[in-house]
Protein backbone atom coordinates (compact mmCIF):
# COMPACT_ATOMS: atom_id res chain seq x y z
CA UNK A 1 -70.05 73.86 -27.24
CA UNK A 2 -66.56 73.81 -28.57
CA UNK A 3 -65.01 76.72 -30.38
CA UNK A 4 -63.17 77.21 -33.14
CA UNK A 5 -61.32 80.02 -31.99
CA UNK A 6 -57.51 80.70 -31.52
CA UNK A 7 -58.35 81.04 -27.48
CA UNK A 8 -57.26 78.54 -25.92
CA UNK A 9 -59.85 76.17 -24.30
CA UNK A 10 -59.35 73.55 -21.42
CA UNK A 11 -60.34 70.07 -22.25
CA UNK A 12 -63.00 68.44 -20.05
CA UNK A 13 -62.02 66.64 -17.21
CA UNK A 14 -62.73 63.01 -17.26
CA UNK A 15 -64.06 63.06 -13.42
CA UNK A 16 -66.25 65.19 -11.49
CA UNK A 17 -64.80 69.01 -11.33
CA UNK A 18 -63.31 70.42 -8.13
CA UNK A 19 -66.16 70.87 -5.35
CA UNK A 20 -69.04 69.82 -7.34
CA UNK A 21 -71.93 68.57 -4.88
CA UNK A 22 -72.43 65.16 -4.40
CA UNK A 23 -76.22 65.22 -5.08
CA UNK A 24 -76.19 68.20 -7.37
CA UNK A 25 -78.09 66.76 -10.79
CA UNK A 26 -76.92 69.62 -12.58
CA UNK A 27 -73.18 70.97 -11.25
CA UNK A 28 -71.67 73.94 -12.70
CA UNK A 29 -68.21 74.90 -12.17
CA UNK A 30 -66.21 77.73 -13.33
CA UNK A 31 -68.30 78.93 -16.89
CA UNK A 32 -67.16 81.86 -18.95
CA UNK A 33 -68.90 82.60 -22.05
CA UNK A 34 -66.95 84.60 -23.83
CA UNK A 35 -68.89 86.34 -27.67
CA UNK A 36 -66.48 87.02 -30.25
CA UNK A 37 -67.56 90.48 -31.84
CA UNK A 38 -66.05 93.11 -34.45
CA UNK A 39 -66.20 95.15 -31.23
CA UNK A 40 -63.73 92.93 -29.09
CA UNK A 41 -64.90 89.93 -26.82
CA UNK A 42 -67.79 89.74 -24.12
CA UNK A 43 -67.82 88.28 -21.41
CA UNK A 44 -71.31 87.54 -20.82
CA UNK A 45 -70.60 84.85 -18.02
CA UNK A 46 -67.33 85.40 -15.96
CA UNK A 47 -66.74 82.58 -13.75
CA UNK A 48 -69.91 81.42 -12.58
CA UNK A 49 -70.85 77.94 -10.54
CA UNK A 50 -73.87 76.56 -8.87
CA UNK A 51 -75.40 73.65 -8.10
CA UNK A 52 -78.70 72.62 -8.18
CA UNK A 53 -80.27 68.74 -6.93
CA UNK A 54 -83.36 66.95 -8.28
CA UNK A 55 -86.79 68.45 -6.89
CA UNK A 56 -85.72 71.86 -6.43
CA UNK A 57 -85.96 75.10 -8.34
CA UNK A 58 -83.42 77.53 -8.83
CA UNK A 59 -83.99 81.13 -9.46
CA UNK A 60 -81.80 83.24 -11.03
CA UNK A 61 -82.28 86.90 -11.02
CA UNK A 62 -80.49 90.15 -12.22
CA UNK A 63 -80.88 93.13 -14.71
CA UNK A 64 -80.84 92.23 -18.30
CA UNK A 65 -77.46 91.46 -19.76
CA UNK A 66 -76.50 90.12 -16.22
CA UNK A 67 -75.94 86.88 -17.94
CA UNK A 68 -78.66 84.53 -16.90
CA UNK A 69 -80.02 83.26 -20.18
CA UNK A 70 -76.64 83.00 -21.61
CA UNK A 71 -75.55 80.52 -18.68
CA UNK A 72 -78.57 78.74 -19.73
CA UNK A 73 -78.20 78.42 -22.98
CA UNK A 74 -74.84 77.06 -22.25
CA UNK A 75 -76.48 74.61 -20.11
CA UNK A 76 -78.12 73.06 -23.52
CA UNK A 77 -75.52 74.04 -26.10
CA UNK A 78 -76.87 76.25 -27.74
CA UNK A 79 -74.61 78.67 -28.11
CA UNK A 80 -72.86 79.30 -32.04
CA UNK A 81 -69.37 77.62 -31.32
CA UNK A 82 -68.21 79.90 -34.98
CA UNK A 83 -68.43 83.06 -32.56
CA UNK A 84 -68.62 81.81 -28.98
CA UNK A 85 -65.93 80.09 -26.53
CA UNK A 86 -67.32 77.89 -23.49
CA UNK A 87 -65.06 77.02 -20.85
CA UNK A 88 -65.94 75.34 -17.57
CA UNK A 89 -67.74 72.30 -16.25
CA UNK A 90 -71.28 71.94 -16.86
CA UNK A 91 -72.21 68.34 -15.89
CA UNK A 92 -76.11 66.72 -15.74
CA UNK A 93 -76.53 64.31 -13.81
CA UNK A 94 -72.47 63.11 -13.74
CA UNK A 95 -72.26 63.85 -17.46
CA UNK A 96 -69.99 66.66 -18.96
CA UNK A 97 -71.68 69.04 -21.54
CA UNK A 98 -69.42 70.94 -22.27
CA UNK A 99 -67.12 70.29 -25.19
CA UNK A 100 -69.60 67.32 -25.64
CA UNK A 101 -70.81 66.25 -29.54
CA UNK A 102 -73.93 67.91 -31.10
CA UNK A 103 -75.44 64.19 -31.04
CA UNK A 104 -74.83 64.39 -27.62
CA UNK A 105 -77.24 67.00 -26.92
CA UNK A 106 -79.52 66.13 -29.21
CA UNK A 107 -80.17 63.13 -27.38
CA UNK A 108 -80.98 65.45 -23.98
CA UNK A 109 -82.29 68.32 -25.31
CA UNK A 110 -86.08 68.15 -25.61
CA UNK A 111 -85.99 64.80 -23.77
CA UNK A 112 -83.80 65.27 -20.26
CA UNK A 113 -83.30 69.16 -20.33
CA UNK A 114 -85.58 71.33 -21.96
CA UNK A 115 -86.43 75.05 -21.82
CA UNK A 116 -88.92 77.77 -22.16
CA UNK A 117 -87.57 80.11 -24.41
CA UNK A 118 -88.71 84.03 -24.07
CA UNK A 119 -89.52 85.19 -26.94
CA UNK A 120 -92.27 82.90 -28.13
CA UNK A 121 -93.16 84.55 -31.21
CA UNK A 122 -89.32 83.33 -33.04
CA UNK A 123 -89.02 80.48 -31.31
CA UNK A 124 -92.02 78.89 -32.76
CA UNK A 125 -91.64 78.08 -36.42
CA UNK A 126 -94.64 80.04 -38.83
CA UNK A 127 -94.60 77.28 -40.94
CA UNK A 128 -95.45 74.23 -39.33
CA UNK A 129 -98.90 73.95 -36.92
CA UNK A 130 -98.40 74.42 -33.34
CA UNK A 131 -99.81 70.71 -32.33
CA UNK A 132 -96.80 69.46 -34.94
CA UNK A 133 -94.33 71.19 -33.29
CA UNK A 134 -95.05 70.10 -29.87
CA UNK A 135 -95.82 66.33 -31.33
CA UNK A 136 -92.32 66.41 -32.85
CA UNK A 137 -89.79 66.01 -29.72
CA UNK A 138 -92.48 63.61 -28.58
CA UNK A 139 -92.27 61.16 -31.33
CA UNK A 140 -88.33 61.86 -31.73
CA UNK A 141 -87.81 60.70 -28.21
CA UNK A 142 -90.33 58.18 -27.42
CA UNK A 143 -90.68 56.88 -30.71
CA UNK A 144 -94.77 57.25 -30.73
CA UNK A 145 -96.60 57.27 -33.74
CA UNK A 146 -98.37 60.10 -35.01
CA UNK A 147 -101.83 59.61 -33.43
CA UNK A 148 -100.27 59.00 -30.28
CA UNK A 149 -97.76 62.96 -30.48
CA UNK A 150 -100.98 64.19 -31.48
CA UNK A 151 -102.93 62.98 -28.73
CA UNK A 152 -100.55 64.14 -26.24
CA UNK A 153 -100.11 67.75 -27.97
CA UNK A 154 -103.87 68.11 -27.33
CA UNK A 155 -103.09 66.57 -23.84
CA UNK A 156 -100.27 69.36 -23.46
CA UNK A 157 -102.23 71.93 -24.87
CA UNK A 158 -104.94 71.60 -22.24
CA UNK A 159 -102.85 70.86 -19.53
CA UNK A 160 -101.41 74.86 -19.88
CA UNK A 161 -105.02 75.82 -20.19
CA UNK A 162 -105.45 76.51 -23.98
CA UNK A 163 -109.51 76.08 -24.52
CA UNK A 164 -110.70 73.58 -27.25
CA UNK A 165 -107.77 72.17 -27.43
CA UNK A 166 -108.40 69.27 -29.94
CA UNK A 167 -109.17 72.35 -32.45
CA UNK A 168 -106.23 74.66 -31.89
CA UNK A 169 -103.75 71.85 -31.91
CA UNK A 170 -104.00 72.05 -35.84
CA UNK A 171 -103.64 76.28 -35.34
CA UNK A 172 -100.63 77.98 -36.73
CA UNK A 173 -98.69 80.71 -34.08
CA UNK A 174 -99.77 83.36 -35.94
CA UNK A 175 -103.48 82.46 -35.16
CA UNK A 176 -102.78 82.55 -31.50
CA UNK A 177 -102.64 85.45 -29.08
CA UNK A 178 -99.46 86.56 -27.37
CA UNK A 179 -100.22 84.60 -24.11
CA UNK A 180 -101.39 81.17 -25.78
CA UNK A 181 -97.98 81.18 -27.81
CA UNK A 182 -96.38 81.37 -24.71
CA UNK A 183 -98.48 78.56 -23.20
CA UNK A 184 -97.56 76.46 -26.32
CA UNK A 185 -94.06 77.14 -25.51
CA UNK A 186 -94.22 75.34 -22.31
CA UNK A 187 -96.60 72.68 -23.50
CA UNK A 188 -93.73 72.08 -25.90
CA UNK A 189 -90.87 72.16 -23.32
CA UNK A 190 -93.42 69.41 -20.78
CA UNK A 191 -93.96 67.31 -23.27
CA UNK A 192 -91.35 64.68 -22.61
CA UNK A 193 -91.49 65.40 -18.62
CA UNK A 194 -87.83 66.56 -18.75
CA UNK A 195 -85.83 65.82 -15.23
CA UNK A 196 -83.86 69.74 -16.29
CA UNK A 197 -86.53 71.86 -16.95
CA UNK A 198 -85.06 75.76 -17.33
CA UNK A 199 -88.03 78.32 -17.46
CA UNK A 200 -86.89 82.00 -19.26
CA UNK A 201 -88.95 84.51 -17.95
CA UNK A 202 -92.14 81.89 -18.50
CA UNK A 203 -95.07 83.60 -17.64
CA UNK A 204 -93.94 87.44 -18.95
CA UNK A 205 -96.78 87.46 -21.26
CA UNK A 206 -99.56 85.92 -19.22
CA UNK A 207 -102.54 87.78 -16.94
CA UNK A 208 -101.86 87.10 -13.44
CA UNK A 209 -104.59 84.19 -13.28
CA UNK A 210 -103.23 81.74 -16.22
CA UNK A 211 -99.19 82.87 -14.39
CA UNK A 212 -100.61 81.03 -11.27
CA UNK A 213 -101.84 78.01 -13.19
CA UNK A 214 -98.82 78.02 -15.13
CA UNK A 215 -96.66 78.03 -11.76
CA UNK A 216 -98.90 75.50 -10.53
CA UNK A 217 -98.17 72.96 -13.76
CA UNK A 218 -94.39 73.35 -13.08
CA UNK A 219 -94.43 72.50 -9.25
CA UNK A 220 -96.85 69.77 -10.19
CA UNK A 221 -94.15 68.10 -12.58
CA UNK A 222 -91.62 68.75 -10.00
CA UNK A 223 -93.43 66.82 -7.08
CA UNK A 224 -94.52 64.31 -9.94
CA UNK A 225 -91.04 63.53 -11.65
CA UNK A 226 -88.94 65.12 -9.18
CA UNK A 227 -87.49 67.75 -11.79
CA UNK A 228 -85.07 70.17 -11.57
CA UNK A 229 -86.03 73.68 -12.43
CA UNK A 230 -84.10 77.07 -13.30
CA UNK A 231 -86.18 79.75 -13.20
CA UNK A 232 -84.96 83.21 -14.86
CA UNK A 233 -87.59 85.84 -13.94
CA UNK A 234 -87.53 89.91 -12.84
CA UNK A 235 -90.30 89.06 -10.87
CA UNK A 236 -89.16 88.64 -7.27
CA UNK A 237 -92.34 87.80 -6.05
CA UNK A 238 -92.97 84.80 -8.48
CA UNK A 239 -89.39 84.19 -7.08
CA UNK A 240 -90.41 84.19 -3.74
CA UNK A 241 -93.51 81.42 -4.39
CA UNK A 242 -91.81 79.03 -6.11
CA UNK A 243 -88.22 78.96 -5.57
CA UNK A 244 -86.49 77.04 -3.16
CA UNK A 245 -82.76 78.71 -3.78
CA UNK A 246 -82.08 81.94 -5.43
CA UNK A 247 -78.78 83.31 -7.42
CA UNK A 248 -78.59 87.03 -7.88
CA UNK A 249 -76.47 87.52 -11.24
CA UNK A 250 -74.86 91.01 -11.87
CA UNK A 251 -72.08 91.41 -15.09
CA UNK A 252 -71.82 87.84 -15.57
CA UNK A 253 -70.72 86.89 -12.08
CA UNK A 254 -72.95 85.75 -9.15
CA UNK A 255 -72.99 88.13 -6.52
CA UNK A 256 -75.46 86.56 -3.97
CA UNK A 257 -76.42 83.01 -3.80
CA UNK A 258 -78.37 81.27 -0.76
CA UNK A 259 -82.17 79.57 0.13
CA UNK A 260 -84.67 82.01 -1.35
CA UNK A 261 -86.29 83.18 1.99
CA UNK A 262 -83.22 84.29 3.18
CA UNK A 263 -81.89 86.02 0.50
CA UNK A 264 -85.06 88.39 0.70
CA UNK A 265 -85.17 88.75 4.22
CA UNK A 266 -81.42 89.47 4.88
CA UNK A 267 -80.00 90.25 1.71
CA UNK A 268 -76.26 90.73 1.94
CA UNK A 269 -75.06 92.36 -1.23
CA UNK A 270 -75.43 96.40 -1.91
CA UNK A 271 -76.60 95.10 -5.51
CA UNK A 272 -79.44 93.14 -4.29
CA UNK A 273 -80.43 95.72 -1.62
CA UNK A 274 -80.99 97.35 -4.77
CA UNK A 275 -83.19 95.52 -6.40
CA UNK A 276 -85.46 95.15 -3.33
CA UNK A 277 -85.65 98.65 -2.91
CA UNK A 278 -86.64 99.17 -6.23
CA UNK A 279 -89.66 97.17 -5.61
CA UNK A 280 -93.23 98.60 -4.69
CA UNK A 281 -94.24 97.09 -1.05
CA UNK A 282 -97.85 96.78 -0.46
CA UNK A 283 -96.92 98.21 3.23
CA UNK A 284 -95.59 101.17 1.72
CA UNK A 285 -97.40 104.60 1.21
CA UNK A 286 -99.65 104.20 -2.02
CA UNK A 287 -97.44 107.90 -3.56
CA UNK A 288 -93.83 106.73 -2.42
CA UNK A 289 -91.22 106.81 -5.12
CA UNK A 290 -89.11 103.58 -6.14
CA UNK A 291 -85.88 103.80 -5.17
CA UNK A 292 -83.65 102.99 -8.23
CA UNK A 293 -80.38 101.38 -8.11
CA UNK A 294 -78.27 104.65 -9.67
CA UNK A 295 -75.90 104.43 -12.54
CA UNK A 296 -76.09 101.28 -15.53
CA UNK A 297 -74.62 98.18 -15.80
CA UNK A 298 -71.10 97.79 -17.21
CA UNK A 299 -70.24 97.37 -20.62
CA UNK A 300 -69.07 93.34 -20.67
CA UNK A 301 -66.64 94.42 -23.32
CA UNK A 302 -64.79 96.64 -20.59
CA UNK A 303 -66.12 95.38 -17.26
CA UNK A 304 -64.33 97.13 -14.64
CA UNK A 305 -61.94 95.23 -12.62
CA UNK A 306 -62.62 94.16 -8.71
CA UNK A 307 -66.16 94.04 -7.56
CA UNK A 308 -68.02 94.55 -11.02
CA UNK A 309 -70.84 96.64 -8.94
CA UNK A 310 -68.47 99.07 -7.49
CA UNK A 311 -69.00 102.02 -9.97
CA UNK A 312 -72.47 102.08 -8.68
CA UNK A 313 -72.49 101.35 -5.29
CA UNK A 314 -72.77 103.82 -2.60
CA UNK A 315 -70.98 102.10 0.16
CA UNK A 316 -67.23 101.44 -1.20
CA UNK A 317 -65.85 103.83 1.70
CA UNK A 318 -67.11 101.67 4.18
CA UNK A 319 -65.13 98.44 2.31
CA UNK A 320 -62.67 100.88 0.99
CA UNK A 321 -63.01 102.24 -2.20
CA UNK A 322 -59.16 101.27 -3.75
CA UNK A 323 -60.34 97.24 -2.13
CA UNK A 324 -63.78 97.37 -4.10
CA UNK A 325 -61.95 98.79 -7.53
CA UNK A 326 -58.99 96.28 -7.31
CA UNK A 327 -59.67 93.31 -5.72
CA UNK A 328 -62.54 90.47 -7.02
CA UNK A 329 -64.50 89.34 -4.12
CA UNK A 330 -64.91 86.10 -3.75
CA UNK A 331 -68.53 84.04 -2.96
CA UNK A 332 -68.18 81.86 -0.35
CA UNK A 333 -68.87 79.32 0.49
CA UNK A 334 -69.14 76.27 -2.24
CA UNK A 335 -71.96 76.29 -3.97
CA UNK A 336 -72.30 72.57 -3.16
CA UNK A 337 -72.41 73.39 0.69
CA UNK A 338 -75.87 74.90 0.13
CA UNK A 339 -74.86 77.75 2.35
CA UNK A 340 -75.16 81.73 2.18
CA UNK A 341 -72.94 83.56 0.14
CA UNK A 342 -72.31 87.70 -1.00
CA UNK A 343 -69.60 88.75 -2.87
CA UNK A 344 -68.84 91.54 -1.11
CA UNK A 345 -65.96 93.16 0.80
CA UNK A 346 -68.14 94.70 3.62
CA UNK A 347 -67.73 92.51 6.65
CA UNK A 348 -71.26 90.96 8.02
CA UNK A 349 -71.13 93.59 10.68
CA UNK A 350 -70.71 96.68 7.87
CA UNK A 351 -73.42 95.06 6.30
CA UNK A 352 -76.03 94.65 9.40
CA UNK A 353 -75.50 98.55 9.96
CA UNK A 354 -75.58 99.65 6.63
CA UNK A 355 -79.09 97.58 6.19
CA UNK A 356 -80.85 98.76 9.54
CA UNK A 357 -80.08 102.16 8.57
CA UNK A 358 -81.51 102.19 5.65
């Protein structure tokens, strides 16, 4: 997670970074993730920290290119050091990641952390069977034989509801549909009963049925292991059931942060007013239009300087518009303190009128 750019980049500090919680198992503190391009540099994460203890889940939420599976990908190192600069803290359970050696992560990755890729299709190989691919971090970390991975592939594989399981495990991706590649995927990630488990968008190709069970498996490792989980998702009602804490990610920054019932019934930011809005409501009239949030997101080679949302939002007067285009607000309070947090300029009374008349 090093690069080999001319950029200069901190070293790790030897102790714990400045305000990370004491019972956070996974602290991050300050992250930028910065791409090296022909185009210029950008910055897909700019500044972020959160915390997040053992036996809770995280959700993370925000348009695409908002920066929530780069953060992640951070988290595990994953990111091409050749073209990418990492700066920050990112520390599991005391440990720092970043800047930390590839054997280093090797160790953790598949074993302590582990995550459910997207795009299930390239992240399994074509080449190998799926039952050898989940097998593999099994017997690299536990040191089984290969009756034993393959016994607990077919364990895995049933556990995320794949039928006949003992006969697909020796099935190649290609022979399975969209939604049992994706259930291989997290078979794969449970394998090892990772304490970090970070879930990208996890049940995107699934029917609303095998999304519960799936949602089910991952709060049963939690309460089993006591597991933290990251859970990237559009879906703010999948949000809503399983998270305990939610962080609302817009241009690489966190704008909202706070416990997850909260957040959706008071939200405090214009940005995630939006996204609610944009939302059907079962209470609502069955021929209402959505309500979309107006404008784009910002290019990350150019983001604009203050509040990254203020080219879209429509209440800058009330904050003042020159405050909202000059001046970065802040998120208080420490992510550590497990408290509410916008980063906005509107006061909390601005914000209670603006909401009830809307």
């Amino acid at each position: 997670m090093t690069s080999s750019s001319t950029e200069p980049t901190p070293a790790a500090a030897p102790g714990p970074p400045p305000g990370a919680g004491d019972d956070a198992f996974l602290s991050v503190r300050d992250l930028y993730v910065h791409f090296h391009t022909e185009d210029g540099t950008v910055k897909a994460v700019d500044g972020l920290s959160f915390d997040l203890p053992r036996g809770r889940t995280l959700g993370i939420v925000g348009e695409s290119g908002s920066g929530k599976s780069v953060t992640n990908l951070a988290v595990l190192g994953l990111h091409d050091p050749r073209h990418t600069t990492v700066r920050g803290h990112i520390r599991l359970a005391g440990q720092e990641l970043t800047g930390a050696p590839e054997r280093t992560l090797e160790k953790l990755r598949g074993n302590t952390m582990a995550m459910i890729f997207q795009d299930s299709l390239t992240a399994l190989s074509p080449y190998y069977t799926v039952g050898r691919q989940i097998a593999e971090p099994y017997r690299k970390h536990t040191g089984a034989s290969r009756r034993e991975a393959r016994r607990r592939a077919v364990e895995m594989l049933a556990k995320v509801g794949i039928p006949e399981a003992g006969r697909r495990v020796d099935d190649y991706p290609h022979q399975f549909s969209g939604g049992m590649r994706q259930r291989a995927m997290i078979a794969m990630a449970l394998v090892n009963n990772p304490d970090l488990l970070i879930a990208d968008e996890p049940t995107t190709a699934l029917d609303v049925t095998v999304q519960a069970q799936i949602l089910d498996l991952l709060q049963d490792l939690q309460r089993e292991f006591g597991s933290a989980i990251i859970l990237i998702t559009h879906d703010l009602g999948v949000v809503a059931e399983v998270a305990d804490d939610l962080l609302v990610m817009y241009a690489g920054r966190a704008v909202e942060r706070g416990p997850v019932r909260e957040v959706l019934r008071e939200p405090r930011h214009p940005y995630t007013w939006g996204l609610l809005d944009s939302m059907p409501r079962l209470t609502g009239a069955p021929d209402a239009p959505l309500t979309p949030i107006p404008g784009a997101p910002p290019s990350l080679l150019s983001p604009p300087a203050g509040c990254p949302f203020h080219p879209r939002c429509a209440f800058t007067a009330e904050a003042g518009p020159d405050r909202c285009a000059g001046e970065r607000p802040s998120l208080p309070p420490e992510p550590s303190a497990g408290g509410r947090g916008a980063a906005c300029h509107l006061t909390a009374e601005q914000r209670r009128n603006l909401r009830r008349s809307r």
